[in-house]
N, C-alpha and C. Protein backbone atom coordinates (compact mmCIF):
# COMPACT_ATOMS: atom_id res chain seq x y z
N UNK A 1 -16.60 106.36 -8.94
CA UNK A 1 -15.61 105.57 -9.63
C UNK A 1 -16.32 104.77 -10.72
N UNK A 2 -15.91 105.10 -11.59
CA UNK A 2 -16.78 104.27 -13.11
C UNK A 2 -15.90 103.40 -13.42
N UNK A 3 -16.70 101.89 -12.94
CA UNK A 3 -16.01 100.90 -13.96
C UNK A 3 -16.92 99.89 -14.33
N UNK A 4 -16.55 99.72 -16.08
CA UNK A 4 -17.09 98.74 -16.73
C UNK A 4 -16.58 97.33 -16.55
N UNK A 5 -17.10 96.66 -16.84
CA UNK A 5 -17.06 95.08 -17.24
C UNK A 5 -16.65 95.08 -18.82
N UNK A 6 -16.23 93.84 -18.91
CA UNK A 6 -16.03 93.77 -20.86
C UNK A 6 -14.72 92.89 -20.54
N UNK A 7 -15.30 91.49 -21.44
CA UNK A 7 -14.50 90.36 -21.52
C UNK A 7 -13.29 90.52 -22.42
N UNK A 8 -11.91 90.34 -22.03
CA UNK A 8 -10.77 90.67 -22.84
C UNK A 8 -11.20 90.44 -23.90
N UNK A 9 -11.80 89.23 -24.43
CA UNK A 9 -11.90 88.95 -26.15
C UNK A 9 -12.93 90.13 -26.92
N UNK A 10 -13.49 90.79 -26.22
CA UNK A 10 -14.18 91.87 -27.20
C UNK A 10 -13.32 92.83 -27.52
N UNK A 11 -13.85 93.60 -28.26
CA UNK A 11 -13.35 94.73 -29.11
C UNK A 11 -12.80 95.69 -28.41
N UNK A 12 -11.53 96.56 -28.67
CA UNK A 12 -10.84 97.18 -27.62
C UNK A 12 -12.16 98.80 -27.95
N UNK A 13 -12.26 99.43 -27.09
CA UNK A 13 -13.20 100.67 -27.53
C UNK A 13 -12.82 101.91 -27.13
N UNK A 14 -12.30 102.80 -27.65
CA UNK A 14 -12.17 103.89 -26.84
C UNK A 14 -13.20 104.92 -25.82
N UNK A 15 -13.97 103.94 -26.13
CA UNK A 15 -14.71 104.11 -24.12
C UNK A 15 -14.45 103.48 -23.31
N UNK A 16 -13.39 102.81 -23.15
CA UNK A 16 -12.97 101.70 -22.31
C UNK A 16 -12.02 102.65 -20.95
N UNK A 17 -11.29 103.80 -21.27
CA UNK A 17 -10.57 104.12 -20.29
C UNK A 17 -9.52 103.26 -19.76
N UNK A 18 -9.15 103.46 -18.84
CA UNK A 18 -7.56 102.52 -19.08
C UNK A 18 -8.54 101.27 -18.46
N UNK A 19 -7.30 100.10 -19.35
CA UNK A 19 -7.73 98.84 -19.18
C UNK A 19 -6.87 97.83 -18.33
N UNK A 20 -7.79 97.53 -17.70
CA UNK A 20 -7.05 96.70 -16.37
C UNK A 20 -7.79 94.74 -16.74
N UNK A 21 -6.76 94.31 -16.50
CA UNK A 21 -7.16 92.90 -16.28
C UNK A 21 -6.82 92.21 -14.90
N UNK A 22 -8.40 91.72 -14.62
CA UNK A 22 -8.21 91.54 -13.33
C UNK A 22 -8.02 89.85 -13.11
N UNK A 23 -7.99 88.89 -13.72
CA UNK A 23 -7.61 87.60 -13.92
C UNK A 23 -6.56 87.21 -12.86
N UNK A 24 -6.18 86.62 -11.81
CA UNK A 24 -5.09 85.90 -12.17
C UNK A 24 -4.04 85.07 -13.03
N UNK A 25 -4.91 84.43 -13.83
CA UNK A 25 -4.40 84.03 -15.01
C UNK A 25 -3.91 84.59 -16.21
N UNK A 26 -3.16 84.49 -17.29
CA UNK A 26 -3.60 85.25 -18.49
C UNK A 26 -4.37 84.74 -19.35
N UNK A 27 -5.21 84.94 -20.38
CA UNK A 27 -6.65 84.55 -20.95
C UNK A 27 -5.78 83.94 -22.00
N UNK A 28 -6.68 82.83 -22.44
CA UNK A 28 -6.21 81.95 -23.86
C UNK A 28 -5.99 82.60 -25.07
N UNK A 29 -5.32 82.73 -25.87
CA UNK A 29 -5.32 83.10 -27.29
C UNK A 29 -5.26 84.76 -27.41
N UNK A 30 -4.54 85.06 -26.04
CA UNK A 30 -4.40 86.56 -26.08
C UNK A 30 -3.46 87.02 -26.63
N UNK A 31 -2.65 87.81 -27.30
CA UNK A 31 -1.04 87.66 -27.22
C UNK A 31 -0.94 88.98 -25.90
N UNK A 32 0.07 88.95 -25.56
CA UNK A 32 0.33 90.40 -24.74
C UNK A 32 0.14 91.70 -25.12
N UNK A 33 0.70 91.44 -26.33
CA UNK A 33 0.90 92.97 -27.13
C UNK A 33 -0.61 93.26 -27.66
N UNK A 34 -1.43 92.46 -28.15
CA UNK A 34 -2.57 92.55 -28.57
C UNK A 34 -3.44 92.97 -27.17
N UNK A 35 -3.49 92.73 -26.01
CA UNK A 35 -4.74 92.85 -25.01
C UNK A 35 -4.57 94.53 -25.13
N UNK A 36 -3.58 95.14 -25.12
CA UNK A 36 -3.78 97.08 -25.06
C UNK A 36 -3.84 97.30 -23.54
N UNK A 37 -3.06 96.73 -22.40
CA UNK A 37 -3.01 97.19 -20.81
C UNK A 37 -2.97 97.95 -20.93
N UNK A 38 -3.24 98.78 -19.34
CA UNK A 38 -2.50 99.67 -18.81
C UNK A 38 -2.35 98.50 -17.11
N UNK A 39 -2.89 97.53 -17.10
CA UNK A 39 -2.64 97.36 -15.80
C UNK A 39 -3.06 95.82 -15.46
N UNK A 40 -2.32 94.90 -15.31
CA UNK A 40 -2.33 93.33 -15.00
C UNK A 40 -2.74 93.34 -13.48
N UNK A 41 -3.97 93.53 -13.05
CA UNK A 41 -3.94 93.38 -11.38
C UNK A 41 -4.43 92.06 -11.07
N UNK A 42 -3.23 90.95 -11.11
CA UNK A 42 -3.59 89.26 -10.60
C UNK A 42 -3.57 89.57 -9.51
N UNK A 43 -3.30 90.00 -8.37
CA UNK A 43 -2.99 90.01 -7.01
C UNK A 43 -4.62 90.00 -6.07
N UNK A 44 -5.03 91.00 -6.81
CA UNK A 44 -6.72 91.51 -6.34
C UNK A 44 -7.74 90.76 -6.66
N UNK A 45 -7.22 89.32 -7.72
CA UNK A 45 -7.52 87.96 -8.19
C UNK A 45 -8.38 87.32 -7.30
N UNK A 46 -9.08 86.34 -7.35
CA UNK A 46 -9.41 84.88 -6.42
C UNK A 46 -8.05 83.97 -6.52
N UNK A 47 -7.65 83.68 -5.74
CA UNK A 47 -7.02 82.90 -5.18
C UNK A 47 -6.85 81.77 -5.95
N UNK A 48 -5.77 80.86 -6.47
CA UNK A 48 -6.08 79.72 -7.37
C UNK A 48 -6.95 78.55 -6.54
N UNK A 49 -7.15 78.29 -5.12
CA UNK A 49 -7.72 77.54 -4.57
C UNK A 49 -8.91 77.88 -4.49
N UNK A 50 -9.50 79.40 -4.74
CA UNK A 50 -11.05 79.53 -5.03
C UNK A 50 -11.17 79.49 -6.07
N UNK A 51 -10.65 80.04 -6.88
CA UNK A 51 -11.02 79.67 -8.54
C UNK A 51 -11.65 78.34 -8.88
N UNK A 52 -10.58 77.67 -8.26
CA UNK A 52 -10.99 75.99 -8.99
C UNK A 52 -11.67 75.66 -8.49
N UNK A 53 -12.21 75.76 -6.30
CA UNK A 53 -13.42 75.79 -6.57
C UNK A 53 -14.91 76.05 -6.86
N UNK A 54 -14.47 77.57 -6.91
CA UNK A 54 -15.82 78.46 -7.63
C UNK A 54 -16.47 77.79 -9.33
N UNK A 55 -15.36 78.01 -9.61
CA UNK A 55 -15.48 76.79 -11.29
C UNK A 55 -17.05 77.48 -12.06
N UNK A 56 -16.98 78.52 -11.63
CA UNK A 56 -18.02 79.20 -12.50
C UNK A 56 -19.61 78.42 -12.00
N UNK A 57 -19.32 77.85 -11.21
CA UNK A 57 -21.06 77.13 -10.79
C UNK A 57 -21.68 78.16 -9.99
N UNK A 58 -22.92 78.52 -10.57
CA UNK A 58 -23.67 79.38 -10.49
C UNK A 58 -24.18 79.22 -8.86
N UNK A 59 -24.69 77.98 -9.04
CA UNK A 59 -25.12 77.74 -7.34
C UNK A 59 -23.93 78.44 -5.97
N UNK A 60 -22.69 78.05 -6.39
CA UNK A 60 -21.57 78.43 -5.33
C UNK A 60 -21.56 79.80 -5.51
N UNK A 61 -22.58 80.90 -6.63
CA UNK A 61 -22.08 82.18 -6.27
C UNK A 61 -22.20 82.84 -5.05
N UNK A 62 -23.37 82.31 -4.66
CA UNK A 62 -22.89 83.06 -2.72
C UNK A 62 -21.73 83.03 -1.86
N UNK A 63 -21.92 81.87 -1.83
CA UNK A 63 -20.76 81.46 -1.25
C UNK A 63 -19.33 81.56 -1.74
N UNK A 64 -18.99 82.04 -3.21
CA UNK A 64 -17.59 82.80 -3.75
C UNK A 64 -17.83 84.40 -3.28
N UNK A 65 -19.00 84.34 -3.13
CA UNK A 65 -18.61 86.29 -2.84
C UNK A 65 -18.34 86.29 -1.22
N UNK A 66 -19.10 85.38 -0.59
CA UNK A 66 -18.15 85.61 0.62
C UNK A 66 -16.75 85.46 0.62
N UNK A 67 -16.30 83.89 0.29
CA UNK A 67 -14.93 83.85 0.77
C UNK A 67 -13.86 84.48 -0.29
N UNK A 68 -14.38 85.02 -1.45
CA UNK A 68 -13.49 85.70 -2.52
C UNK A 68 -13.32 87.52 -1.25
N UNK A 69 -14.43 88.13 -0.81
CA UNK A 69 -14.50 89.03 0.30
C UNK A 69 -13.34 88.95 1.07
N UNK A 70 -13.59 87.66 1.60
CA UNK A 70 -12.93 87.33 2.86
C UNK A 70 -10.77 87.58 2.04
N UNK A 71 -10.74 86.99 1.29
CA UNK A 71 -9.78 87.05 0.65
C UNK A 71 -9.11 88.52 0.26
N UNK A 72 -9.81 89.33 0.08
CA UNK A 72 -9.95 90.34 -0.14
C UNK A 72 -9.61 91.49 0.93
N UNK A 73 -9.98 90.78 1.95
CA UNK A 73 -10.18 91.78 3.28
C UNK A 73 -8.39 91.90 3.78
N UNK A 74 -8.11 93.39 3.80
CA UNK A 74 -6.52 93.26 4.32
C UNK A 74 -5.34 93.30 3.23
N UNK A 75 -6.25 92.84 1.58
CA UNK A 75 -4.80 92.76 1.10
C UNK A 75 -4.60 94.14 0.21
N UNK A 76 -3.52 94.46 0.52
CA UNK A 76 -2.84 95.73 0.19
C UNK A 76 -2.74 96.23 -0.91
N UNK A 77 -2.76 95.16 -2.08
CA UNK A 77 -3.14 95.72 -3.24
C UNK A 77 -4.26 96.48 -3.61
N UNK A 78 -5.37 95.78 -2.63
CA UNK A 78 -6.65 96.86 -3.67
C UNK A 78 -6.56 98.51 -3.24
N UNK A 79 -6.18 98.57 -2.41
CA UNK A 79 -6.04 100.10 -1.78
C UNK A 79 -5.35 101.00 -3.33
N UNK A 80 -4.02 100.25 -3.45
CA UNK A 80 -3.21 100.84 -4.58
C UNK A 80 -3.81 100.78 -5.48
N UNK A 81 -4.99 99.58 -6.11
CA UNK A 81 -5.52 99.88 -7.51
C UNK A 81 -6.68 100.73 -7.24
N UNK A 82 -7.30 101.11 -5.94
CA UNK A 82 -8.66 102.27 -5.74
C UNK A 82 -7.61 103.27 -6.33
N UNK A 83 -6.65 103.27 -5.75
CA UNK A 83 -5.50 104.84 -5.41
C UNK A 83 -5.20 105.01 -7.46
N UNK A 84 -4.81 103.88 -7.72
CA UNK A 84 -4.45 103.87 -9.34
C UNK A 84 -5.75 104.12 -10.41
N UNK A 85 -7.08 103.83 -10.18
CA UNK A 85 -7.98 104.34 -10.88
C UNK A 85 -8.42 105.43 -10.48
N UNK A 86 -8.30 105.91 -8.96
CA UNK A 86 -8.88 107.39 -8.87
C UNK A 86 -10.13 107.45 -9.35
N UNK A 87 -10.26 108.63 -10.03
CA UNK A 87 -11.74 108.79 -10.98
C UNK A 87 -11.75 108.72 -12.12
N UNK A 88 -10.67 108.12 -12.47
CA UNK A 88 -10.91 107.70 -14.39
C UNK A 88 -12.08 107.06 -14.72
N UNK A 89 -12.16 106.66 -15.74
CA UNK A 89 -13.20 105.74 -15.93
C UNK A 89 -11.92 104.37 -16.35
N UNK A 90 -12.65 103.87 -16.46
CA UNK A 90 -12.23 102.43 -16.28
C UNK A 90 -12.63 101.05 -16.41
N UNK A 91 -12.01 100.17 -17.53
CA UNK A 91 -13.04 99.25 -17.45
C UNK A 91 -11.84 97.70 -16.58
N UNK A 92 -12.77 97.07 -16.35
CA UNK A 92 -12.15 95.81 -15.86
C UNK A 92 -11.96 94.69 -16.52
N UNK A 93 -11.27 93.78 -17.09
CA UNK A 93 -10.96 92.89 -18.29
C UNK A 93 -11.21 91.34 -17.94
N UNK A 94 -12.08 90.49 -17.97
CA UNK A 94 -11.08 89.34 -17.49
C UNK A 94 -12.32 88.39 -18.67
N UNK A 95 -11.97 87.23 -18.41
CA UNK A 95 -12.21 85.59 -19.42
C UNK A 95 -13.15 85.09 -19.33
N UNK A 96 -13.60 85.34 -18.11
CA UNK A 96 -15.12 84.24 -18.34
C UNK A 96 -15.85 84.76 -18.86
N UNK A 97 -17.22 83.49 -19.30
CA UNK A 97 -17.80 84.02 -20.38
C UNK A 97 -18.75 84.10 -19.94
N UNK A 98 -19.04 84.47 -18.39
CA UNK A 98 -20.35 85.31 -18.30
C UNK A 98 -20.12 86.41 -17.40
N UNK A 99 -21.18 87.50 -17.52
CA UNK A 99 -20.69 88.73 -16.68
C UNK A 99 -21.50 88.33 -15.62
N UNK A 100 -22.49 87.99 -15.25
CA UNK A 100 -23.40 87.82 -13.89
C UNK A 100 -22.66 87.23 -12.93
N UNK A 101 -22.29 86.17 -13.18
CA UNK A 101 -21.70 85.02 -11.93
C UNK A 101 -19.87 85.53 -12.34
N UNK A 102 -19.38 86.45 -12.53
CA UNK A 102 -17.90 86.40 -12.49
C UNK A 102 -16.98 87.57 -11.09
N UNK A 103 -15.95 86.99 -10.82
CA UNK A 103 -15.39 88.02 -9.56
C UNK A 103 -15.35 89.65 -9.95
N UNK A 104 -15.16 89.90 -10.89
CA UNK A 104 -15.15 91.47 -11.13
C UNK A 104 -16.24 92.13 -10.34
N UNK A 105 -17.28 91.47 -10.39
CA UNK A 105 -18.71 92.01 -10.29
C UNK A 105 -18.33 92.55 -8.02
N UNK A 106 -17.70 91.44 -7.85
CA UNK A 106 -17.59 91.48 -6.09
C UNK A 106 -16.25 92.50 -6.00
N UNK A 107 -15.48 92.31 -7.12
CA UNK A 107 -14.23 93.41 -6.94
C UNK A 107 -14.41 94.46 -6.45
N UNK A 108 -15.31 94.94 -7.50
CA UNK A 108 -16.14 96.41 -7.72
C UNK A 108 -16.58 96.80 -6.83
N UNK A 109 -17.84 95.94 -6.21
CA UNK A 109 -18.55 96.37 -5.31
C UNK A 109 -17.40 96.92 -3.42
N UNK A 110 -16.87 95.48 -3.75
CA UNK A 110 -15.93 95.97 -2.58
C UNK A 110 -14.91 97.52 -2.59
N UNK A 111 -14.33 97.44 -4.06
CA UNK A 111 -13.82 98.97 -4.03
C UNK A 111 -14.13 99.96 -3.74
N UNK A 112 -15.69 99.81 -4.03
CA UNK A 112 -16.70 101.42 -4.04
C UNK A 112 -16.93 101.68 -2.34
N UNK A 113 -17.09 100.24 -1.74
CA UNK A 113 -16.92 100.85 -0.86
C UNK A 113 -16.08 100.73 0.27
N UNK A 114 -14.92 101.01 -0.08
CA UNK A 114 -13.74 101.36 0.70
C UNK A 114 -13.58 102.85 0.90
């Protein structure tokens, strides 16, 4: 299963494969019509009560990949978005502005291995 990273605000690329945003939120200064979806998956999100307190602090990344996991474990959506990317390629969309410390990175890993 190939999927990239790549922050909504970059350049749309046609190596991107369908584009999914995995945010709960929607990103600042996006318009709708401008992001180019194929797929809004907030559900497969962190939670608004981990978000705020994950808050991007680098130190709490252990401890967000557990309980973002834990969050994770059971809910029914990710099955449908493994089932919805199949083997496309695929990239994953979301806002923060770093790729190391952001949830996509634990998404992923958890998908691959389901």
């Amino acid at each position: 299963m190939p999927i990239q990273l790549k922050r909504i605000y970059d350049e749309l690329s046609a190596s991107d494969g369908k584009r999914i945003l995995v945010d709960r939120l929607w990103p600042r200064g996006i318009k709708k019509e401008d992001a180019k979806l194929d797929l809004w998956a907030k559900e497969v999100a962190p939670s608004n009560e981990l978000r705020k307190w994950y808050a991007h602090d680098e130190e709490k990344w252990d401890e967000f990949q557990v309980r973002y996991r834990a969050e994770l474990d059971g809910n029914a959506k990710l099955a449908e978005l493994k089932q919805y990317i199949g083997n496309e390629k695929v990239t994953f969309l979301y806002a923060a502005k770093t790729t190391e410390y952001c949830h996509p990175q634990v998404l992923i890993a958890v998908l691959e291995a389901l």
